[in-house]
Protein backbone atom coordinates (compact mmCIF):
# COMPACT_ATOMS: atom_id res chain seq x y z
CA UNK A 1 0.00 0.00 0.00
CA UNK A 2 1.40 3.60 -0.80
CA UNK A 3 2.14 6.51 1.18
CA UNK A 4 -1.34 8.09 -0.50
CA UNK A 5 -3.56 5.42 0.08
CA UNK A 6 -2.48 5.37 4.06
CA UNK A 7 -3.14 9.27 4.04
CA UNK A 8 -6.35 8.47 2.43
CA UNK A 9 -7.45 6.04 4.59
CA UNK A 10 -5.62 8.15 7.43
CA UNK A 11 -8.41 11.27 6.15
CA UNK A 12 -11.77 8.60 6.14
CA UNK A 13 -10.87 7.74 9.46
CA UNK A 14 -10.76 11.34 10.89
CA UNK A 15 -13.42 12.28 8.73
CA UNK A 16 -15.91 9.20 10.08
CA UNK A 17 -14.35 10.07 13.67
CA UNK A 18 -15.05 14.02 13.44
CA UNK A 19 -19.15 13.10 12.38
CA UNK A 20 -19.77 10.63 15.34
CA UNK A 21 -18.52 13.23 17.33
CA UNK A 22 -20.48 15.62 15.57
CA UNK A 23 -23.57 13.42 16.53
CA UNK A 24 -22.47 13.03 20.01
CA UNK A 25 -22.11 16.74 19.83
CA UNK A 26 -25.54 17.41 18.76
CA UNK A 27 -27.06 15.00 20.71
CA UNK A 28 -25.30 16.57 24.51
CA UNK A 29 -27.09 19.91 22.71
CA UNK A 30 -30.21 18.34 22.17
CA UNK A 31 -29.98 16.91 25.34
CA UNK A 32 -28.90 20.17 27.57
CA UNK A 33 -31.87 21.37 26.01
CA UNK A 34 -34.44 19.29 27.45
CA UNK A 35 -32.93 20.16 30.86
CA UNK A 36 -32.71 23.99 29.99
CA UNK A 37 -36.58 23.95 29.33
CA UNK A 38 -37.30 21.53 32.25
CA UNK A 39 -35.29 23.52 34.49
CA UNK A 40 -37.66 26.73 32.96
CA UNK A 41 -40.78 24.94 33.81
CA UNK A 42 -39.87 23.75 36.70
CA UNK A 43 -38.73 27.72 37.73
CA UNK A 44 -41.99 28.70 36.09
CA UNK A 45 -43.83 26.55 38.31
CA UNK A 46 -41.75 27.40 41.44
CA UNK A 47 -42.58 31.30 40.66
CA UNK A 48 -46.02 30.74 40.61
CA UNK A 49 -46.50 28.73 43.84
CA UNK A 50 -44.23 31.74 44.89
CA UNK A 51 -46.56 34.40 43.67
CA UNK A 52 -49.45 32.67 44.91
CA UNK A 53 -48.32 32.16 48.19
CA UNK A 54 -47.24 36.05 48.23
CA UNK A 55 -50.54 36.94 47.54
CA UNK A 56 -52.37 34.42 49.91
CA UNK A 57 -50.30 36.28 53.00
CA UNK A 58 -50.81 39.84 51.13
CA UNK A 59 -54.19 38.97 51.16
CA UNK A 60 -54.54 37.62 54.85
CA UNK A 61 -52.49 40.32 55.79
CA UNK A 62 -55.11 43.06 54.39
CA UNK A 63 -57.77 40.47 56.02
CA UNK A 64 -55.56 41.09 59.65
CA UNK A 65 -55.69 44.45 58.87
CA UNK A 66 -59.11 45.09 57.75
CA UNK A 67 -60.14 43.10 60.85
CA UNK A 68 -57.96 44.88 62.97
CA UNK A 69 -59.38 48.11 61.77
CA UNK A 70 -62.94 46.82 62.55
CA UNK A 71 -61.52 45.83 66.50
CA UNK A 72 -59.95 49.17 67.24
CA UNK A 73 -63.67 50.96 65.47
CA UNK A 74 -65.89 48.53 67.66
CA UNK A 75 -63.50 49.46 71.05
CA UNK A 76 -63.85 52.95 70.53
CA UNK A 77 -67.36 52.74 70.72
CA UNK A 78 -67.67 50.82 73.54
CA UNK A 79 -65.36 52.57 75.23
CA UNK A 80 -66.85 55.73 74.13
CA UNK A 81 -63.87 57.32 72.91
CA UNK A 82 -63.58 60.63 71.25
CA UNK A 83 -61.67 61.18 68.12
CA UNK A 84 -60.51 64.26 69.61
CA UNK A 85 -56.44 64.12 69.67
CA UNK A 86 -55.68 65.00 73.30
CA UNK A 87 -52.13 66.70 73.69
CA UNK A 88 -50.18 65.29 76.83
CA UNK A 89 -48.66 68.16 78.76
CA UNK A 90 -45.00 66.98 78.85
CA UNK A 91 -43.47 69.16 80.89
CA UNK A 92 -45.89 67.93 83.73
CA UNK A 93 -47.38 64.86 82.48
CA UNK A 94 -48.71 64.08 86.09
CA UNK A 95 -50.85 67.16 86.23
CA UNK A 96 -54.48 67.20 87.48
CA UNK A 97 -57.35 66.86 85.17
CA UNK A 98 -59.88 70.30 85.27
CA UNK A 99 -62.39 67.50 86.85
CA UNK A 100 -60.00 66.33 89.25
CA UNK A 101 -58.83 70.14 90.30
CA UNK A 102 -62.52 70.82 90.68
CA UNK A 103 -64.49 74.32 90.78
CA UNK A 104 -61.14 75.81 92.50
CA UNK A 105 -63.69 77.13 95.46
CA UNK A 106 -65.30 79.60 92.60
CA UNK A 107 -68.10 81.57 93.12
CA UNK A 108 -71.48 80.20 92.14
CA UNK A 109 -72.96 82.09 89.05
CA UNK A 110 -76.44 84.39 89.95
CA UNK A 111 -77.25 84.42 86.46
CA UNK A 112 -78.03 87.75 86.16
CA UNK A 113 -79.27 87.09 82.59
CA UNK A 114 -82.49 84.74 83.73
CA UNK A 115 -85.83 86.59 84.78
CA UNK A 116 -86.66 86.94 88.13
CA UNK A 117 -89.68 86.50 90.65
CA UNK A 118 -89.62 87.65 94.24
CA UNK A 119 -92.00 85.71 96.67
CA UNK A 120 -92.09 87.00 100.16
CA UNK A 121 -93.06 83.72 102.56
CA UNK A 122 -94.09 84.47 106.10
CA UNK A 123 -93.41 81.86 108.88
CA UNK A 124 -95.93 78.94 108.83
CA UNK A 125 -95.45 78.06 112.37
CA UNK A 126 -99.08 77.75 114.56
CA UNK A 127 -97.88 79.64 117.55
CA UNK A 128 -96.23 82.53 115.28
CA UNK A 129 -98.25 85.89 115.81
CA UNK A 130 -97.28 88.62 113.49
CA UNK A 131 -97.92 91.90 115.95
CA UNK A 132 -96.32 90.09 118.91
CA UNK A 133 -92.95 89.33 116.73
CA UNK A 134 -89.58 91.58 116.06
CA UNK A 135 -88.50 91.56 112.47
CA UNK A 136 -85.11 90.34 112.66
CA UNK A 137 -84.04 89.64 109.02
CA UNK A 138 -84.25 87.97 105.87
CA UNK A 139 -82.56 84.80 103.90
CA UNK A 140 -82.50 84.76 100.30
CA UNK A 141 -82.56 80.83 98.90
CA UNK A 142 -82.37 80.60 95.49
CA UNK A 143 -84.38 77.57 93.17
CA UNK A 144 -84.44 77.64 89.02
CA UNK A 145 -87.50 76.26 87.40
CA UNK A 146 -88.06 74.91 84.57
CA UNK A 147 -90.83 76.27 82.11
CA UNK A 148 -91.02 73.95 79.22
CA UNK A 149 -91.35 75.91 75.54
CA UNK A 150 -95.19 76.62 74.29
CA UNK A 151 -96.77 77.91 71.31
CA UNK A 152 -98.94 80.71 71.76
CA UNK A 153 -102.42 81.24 70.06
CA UNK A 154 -102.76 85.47 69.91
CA UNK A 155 -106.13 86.39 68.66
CA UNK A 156 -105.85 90.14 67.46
CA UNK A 157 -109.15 91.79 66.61
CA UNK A 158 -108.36 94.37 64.36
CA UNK A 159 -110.66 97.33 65.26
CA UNK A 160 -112.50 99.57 62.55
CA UNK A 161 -112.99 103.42 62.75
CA UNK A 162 -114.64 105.42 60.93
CA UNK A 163 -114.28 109.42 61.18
CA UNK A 164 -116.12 110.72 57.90
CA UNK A 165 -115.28 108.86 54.52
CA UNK A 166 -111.77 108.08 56.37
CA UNK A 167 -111.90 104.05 57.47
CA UNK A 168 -108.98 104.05 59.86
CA UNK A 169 -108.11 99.67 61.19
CA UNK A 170 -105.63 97.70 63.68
CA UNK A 171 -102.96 96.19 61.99
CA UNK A 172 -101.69 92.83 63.32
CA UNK A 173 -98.23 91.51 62.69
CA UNK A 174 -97.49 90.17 59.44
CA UNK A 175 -96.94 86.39 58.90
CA UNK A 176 -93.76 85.15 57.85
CA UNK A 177 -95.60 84.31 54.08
CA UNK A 178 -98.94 85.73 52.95
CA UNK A 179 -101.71 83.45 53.91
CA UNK A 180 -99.83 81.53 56.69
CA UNK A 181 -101.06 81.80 60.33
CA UNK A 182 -97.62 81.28 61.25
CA UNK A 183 -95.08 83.79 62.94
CA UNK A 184 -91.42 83.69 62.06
CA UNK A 185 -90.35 82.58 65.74
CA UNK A 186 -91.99 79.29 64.88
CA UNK A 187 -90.11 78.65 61.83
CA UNK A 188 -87.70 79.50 63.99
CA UNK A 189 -87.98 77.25 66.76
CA UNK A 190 -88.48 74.06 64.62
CA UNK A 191 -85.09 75.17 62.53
CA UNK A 192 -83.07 75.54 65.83
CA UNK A 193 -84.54 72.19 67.48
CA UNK A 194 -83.51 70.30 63.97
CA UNK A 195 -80.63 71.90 62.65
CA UNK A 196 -78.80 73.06 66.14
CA UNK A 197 -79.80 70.69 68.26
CA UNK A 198 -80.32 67.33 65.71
CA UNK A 199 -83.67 66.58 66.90
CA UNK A 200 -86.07 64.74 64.00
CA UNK A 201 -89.26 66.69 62.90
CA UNK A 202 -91.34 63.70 64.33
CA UNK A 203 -89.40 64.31 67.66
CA UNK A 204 -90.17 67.62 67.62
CA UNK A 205 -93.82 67.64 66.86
CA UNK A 206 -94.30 65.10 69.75
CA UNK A 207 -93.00 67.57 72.12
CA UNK A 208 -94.85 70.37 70.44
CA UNK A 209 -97.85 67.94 71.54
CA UNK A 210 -96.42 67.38 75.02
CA UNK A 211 -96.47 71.09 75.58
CA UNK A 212 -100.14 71.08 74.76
CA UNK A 213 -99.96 72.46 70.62
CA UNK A 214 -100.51 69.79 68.15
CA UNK A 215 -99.25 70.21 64.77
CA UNK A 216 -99.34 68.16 61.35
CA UNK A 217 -96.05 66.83 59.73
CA UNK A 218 -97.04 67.66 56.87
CA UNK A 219 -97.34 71.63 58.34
CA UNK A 220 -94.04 71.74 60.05
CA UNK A 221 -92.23 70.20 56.42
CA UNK A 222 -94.24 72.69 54.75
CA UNK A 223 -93.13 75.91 57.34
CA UNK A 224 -89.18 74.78 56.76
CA UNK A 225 -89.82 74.56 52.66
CA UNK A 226 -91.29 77.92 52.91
CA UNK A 227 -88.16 79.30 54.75
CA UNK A 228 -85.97 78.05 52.64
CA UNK A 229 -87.74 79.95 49.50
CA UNK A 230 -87.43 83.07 52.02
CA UNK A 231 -83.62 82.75 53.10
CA UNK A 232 -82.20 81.15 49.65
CA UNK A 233 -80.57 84.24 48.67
CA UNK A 234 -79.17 85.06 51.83
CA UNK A 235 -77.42 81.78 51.61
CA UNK A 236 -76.11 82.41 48.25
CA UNK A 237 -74.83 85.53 49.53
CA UNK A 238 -73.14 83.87 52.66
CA UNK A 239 -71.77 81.20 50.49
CA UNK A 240 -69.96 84.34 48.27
CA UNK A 241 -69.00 86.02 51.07
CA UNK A 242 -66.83 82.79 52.90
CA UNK A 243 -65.13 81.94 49.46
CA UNK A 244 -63.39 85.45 49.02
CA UNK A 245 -61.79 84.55 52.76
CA UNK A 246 -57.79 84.55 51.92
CA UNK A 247 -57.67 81.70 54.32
CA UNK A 248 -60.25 78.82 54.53
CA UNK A 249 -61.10 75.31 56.04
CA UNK A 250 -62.45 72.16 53.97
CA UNK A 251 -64.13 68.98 54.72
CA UNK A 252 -66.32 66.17 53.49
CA UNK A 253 -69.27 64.56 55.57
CA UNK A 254 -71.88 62.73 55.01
CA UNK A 255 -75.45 61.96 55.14
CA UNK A 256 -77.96 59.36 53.64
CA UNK A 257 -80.32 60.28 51.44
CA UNK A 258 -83.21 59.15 48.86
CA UNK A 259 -82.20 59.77 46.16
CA UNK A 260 -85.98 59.59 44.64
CA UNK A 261 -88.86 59.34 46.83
CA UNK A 262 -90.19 56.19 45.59
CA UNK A 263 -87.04 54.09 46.50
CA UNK A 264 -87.39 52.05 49.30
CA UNK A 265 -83.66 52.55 50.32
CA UNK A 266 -81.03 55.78 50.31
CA UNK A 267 -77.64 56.26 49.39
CA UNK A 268 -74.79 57.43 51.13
CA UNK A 269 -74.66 61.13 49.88
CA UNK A 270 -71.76 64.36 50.65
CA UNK A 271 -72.03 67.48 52.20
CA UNK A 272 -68.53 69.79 51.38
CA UNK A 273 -68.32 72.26 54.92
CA UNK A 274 -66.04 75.18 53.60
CA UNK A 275 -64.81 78.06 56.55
CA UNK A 276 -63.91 81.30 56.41
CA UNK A 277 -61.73 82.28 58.74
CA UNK A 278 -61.23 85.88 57.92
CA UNK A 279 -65.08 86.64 58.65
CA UNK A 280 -65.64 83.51 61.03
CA UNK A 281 -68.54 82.31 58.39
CA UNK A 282 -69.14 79.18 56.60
CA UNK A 283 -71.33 76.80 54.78
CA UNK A 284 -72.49 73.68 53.47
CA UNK A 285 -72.85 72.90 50.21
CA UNK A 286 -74.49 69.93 48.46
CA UNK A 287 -74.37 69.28 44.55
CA UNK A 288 -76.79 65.74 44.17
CA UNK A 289 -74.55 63.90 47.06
CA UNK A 290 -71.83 64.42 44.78
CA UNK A 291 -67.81 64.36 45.76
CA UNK A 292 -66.23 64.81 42.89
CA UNK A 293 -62.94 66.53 42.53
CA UNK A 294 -64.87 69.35 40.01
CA UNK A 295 -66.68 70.65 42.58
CA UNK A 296 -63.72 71.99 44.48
CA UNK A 297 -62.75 73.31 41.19
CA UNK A 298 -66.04 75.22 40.60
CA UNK A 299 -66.32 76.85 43.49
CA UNK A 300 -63.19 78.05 43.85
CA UNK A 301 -61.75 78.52 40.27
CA UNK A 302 -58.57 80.63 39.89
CA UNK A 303 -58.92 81.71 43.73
CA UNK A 304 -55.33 82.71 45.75
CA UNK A 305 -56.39 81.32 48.96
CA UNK A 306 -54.73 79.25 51.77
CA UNK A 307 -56.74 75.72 52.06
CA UNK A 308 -56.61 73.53 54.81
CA UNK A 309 -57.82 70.21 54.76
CA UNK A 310 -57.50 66.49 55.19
CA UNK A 311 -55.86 64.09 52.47
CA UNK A 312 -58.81 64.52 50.33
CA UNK A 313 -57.12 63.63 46.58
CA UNK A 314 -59.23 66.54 45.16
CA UNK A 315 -57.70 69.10 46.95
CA UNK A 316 -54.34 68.81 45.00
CA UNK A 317 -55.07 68.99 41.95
CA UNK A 318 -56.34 72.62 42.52
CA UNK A 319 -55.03 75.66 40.75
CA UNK A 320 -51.54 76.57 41.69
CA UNK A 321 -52.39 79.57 43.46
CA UNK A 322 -54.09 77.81 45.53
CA UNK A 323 -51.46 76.94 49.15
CA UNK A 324 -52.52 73.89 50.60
CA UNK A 325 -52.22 73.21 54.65
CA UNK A 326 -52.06 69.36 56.06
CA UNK A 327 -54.27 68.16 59.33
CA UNK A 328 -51.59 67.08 61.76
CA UNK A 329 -54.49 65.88 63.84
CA UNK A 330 -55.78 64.08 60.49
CA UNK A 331 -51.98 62.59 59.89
CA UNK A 332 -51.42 61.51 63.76
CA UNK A 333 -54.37 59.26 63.77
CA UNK A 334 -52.65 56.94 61.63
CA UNK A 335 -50.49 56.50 64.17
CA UNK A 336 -52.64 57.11 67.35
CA UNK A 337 -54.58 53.49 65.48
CA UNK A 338 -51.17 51.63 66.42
CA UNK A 339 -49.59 53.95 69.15
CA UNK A 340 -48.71 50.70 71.27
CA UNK A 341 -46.14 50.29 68.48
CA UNK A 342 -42.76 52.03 69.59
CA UNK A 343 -42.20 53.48 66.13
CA UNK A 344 -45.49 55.07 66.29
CA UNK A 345 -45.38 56.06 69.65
CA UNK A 346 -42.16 57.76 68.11
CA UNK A 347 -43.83 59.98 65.99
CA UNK A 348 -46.41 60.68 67.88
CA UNK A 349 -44.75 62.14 70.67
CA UNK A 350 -42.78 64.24 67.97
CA UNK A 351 -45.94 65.38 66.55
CA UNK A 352 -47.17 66.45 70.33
CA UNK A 353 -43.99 68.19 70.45
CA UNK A 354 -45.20 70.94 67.47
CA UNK A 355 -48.69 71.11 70.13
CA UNK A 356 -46.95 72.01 73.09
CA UNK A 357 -44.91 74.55 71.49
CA UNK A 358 -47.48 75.93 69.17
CA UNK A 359 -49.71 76.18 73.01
CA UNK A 360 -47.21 78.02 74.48
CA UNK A 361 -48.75 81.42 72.65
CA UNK A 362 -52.07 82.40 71.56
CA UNK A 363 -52.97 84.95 68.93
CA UNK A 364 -54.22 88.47 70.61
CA UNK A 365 -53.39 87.17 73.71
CA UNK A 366 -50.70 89.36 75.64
CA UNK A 367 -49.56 91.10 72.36
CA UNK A 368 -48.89 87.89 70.81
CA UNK A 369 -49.39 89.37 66.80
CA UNK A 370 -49.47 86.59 63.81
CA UNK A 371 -45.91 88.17 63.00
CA UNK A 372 -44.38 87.12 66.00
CA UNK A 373 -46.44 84.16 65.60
CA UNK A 374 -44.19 83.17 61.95
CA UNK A 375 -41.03 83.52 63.85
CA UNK A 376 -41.24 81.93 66.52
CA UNK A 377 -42.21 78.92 64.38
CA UNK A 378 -39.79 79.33 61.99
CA UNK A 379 -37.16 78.28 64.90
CA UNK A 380 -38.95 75.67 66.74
CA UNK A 381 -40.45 73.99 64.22
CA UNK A 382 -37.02 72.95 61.74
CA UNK A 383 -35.10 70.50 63.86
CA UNK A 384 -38.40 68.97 65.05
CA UNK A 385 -39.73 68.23 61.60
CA UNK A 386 -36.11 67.48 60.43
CA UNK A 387 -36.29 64.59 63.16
CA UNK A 388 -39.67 63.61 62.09
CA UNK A 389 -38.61 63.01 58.74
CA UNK A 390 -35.68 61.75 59.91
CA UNK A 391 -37.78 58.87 61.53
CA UNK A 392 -40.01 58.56 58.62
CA UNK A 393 -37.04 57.32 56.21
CA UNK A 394 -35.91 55.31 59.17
CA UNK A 395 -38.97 53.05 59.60
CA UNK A 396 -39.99 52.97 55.60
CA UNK A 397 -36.22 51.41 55.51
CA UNK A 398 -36.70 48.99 58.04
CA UNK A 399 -37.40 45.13 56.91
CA UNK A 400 -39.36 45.16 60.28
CA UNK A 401 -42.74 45.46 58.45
CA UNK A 402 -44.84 44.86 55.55
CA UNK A 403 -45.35 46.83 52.96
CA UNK A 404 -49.42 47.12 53.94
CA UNK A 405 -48.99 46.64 57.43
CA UNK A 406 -50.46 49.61 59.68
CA UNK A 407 -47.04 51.37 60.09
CA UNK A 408 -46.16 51.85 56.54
CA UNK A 409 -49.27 52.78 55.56
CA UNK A 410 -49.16 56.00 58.49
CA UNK A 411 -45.50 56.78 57.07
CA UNK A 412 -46.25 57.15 53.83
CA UNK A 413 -49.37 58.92 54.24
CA UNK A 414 -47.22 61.76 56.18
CA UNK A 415 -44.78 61.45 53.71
CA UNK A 416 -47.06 62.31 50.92
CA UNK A 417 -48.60 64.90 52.99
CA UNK A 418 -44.97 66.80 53.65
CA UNK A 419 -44.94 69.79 51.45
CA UNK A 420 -49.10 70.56 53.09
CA UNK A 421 -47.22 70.01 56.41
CA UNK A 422 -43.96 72.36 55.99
CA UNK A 423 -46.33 74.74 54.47
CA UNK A 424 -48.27 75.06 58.00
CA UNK A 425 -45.13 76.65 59.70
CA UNK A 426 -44.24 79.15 56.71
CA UNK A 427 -47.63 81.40 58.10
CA UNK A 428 -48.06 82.51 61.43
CA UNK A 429 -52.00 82.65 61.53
CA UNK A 430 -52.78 79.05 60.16
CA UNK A 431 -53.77 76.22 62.71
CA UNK A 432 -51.36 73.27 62.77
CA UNK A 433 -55.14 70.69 62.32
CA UNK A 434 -58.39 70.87 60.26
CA UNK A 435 -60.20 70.43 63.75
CA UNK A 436 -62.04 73.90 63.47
CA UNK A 437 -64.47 72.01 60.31
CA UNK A 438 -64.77 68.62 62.21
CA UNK A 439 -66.19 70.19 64.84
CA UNK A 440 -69.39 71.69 62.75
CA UNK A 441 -69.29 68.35 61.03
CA UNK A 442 -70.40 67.07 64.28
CA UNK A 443 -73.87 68.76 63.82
CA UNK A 444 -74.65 66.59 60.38
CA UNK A 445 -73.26 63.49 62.44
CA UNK A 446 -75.06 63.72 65.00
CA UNK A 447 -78.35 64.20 62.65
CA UNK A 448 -77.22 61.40 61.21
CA UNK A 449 -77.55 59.41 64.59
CA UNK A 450 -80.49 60.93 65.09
CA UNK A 451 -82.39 60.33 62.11
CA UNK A 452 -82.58 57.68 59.12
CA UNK A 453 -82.15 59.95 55.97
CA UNK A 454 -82.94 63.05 54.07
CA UNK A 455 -85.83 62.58 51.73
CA UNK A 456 -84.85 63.71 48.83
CA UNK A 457 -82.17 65.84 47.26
CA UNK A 458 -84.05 69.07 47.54
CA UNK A 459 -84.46 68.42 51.55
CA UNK A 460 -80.59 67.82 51.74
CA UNK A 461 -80.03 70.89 50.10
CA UNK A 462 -82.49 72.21 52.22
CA UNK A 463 -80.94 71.34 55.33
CA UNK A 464 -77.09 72.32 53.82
CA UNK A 465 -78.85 75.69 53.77
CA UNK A 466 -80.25 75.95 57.38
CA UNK A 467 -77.01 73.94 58.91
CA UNK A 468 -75.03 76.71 56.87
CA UNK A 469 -77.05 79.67 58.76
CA UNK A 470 -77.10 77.95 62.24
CA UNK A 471 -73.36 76.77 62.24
CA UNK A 472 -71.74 80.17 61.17
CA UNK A 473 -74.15 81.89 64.57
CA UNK A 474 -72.65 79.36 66.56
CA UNK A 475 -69.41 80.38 65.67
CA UNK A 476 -70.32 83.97 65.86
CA UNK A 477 -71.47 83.30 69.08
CA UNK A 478 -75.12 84.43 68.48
CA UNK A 479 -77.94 82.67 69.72
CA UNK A 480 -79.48 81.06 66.79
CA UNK A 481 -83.09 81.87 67.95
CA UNK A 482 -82.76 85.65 68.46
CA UNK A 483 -81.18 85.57 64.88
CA UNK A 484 -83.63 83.40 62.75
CA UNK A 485 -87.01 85.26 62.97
CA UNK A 486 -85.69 88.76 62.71
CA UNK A 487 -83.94 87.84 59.50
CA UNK A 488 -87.05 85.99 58.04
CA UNK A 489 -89.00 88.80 58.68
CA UNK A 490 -86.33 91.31 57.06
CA UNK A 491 -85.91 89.52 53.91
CA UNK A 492 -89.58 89.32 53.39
CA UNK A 493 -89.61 93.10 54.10
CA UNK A 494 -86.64 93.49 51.19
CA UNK A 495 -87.88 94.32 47.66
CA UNK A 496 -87.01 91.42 44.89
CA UNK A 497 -84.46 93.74 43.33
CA UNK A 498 -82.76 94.18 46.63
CA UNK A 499 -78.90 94.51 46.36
CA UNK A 500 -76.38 91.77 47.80
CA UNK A 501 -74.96 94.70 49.92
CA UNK A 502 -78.61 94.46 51.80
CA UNK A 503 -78.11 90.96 52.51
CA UNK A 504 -74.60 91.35 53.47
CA UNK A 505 -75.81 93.50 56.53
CA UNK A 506 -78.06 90.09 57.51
CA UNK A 507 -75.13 87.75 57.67
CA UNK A 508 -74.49 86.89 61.21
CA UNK A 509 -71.06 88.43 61.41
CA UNK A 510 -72.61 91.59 60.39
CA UNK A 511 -76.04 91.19 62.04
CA UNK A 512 -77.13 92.81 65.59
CA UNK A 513 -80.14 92.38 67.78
CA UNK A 514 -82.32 94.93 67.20
């Protein structure tokens, strides 16, 4: 055999060895394959137990919390808690209570204000004989009575003259409406016992009938529809008048309603309270239940005011000129919810910090101006909020807890609430809470306790209107029944074409008893 022949069969050799290796080649490919795709699946699968599982605890954890939530709601009301956030005093956290100091030995009030009767009693005793006895003195002992309210029936007989062709007559008082037998202090009187003091019309009519006056449903519905015709633009005029206030307070309530009167159920519907703190006014406004973000919008357009208000989502998307102010009292009930957690009891005792300085001066009170106000917090309120924050980062960092877990929802709720909150200490006349407008959303609560529903969409407007009216003499400090029937009977006296200005004068920060 040649040379060539052995490199020939030296090249088929190679050749033939070089393909099975090819095939073994291809075949550890083919092979690593399978496994690459089984391993996928098998990661696949492993990712979705994963997932599931994630969302099983995500979901029992949101079950924990929900039920949680419905624990600390159902305590609170048996334990009759307020929602009130009570500042500690921390410089004497051991002080008395104002019930445990007591009256302090004060005088007892005479009550000046209340009207008197003098009764003169003579002794009772048998062997007493007034010419044989020496005056010696007198003891005064006083005892309040109680008279309860009553309607009065006044007959007036209008008396005719004559004196030639001349027919001279009495005049009695005009009604609150032409044809009613009604005088404005009833209106009156049913507005205050509903609107001020949350009592239901059928409530009210029973102890009109306890007091000896009976009077139809139907009537005393009628009476309040008839004010409302009377004092409609009077509230239109008040509701003008609070949103040109530079600085003003926001809030949501709410109130069910039927939303037509043949349904057999209601709705829950919204109420938006807006303050004015310039003039110490406000109102309630109701658009159909409605709490859309618009209506913010509408009624304050391209205003430059300073709004204070809860987390509401609708507040910030407002016009830039518009300066919005956090609730602290809002933001520290997050954390008030879990306060026997250290890291909340951390920023809540930082938060009480801001109180007790803020407490330590009052506005008008010992030349204490709104200037002085500004700087003062200007220098205690930067290293307190740069702790806070401080904190905040601290805890959201923290593997401690979940991402839904009570804790990290409170931090970043302040967190997203931090511009609202710096913007609090760069004005010295804003409050540090929106407390002010929970506390007249306490009247429509308690109505709400008090009674199922509104009827219909024109009585919650209705009672926006009279809340609006009895809420900003409250906070006038006027007593809502001297105020009511003097201003019925004034805007029935004004001609239709009557100028705002007139109205203005009727507003209760403007208003005086006659």
């Amino acid at each position: 055999m040649t040379k060539y022949d052995l490199y020939k069969e030296e090249i088929s050799r190679l050749k033939a060895e070089n393909a099975n290796q090819q095939a073994d080649f291809k075949s550890t490919i083919a092979d690593l394959k399978m496994v690459i795709e089984t391993l996928k699946f098998t990661i696949e699968s492993l990712q979705a137990t994963i997932n599931s599982k994630n969302n099983a605890i995500a979901e029992k954890d949101a079950d924990k919390t929900k039920l949680q939530n419905q624990v600390r709601g159902i305590s609170k009301l048996i334990d009759g808690k307020s929602e009130q956030t009570k500042v500690p005093d921390l410089q004497n956290p051991n002080a008395p209570t104002p019930k445990q100091r007591g009256n302090n030995k004060a005088k007892r009030c005479d009550h000046p204000e209340a009207e008197q009767e003098i009764i003169e009693l003579e002794p009772e005793d048998p062997q007493y004989v007034s010419l044989l006895a020496k005056y010696i003195g007198v003891t005064e002992v006083i005892r309040y009575f109680y008279v309860p309210g009553k309607i009065i029936k006044r007959i007036y007989k209008e008396k005719a003259y004559k004196q030639g062709e001349i027919i001279f007559t009495g005049h009695a008082p005009a009604a609150f409406r032409p044809g009613s037998c009604y005088d404005a202090s009833v209106v009156a009187g049913i507005c205050q016992l509903r609107y001020e003091f949350s009592m239901p019309v059928e409530r009210i009519l029973k102890l009109f009938d306890e007091h000896g006056f009976e009077m139809a449903k139907a009537t005393a519905h009628n009476l309040l529809k008839l004010a409302d015709k009377t004092l409609d633009r009077l509230y239109k005029v008040l509701r003008d008048t609070v949103l040109k206030n530079k600085y003003q307070n926001w809030d949501e309530t709410f109130h069910r309603t039927l939303t037509n009167e043949n349904e057999r159920g209601s709705r829950k519907a919204y109420l938006w309270e807006v303050i004015g703190r310039d003039d110490n006014l406000m109102f309630f406004y109701y658009d159909k239940g409605s709490r859309e973000k618009e209506i913010p919008k509408l009624l304050l357009k391209d205003a430059t005011i300073t709004l204070q208000s809860d987390a509401y989502a609708g507040y910030k998307e407002l016009s830039p000129t518009i300066t919005n102010l956090a609730c602290l009292a809002h933001i520290k009930r997050y954390f008030k919810d879990i306060e026997e957690d250290k890291d909340a009891k951390c920023i809540i005792s930082l938060i009480d910090k801001l109180y007790q300085k803020e407490h330590k001066h009052k506005i008008g009170e010992r030349g204490w101006s709104a200037d002085k106000n500004l700087k003062y917090r200007k220098e205690y309120s930067k290293p307190i909020l740069k702790e806070i924050k401080k904190e905040l980062f601290r805890i959201k960092t923290s593997d401690g807890y979940l991402p839904k877990s009570l804790i990290a929802v409170a931090v970043e709720h302040m967190l997203s609430q931090w511009v609202p909150i710096k913007n609090i200490f760069t004005m010295g006349h804003s409050d540090l809470d929106n407390n002010i407008a929970e506390r007249y959303n306490r009247y429509i609560s308690l109505s709400r306790k008090n009674s199922l529903f509104f009827g219909s969409h024109a009585g919650a407007q209705r009672a926006a209107m009279y809340y609006s009216l009895v809420c900003s003499c409250v906070m006038r400090g006027i007593r809502v029944f001297d105020y009511l029937p003097h201003v019925i009977n004034k805007v029935n006296s004004l001609p239709e074409d009557a100028l705002d200005k007139e109205y203005r004068e009727l507003l209760p920060d403007m208003w005086k008893k006659p």
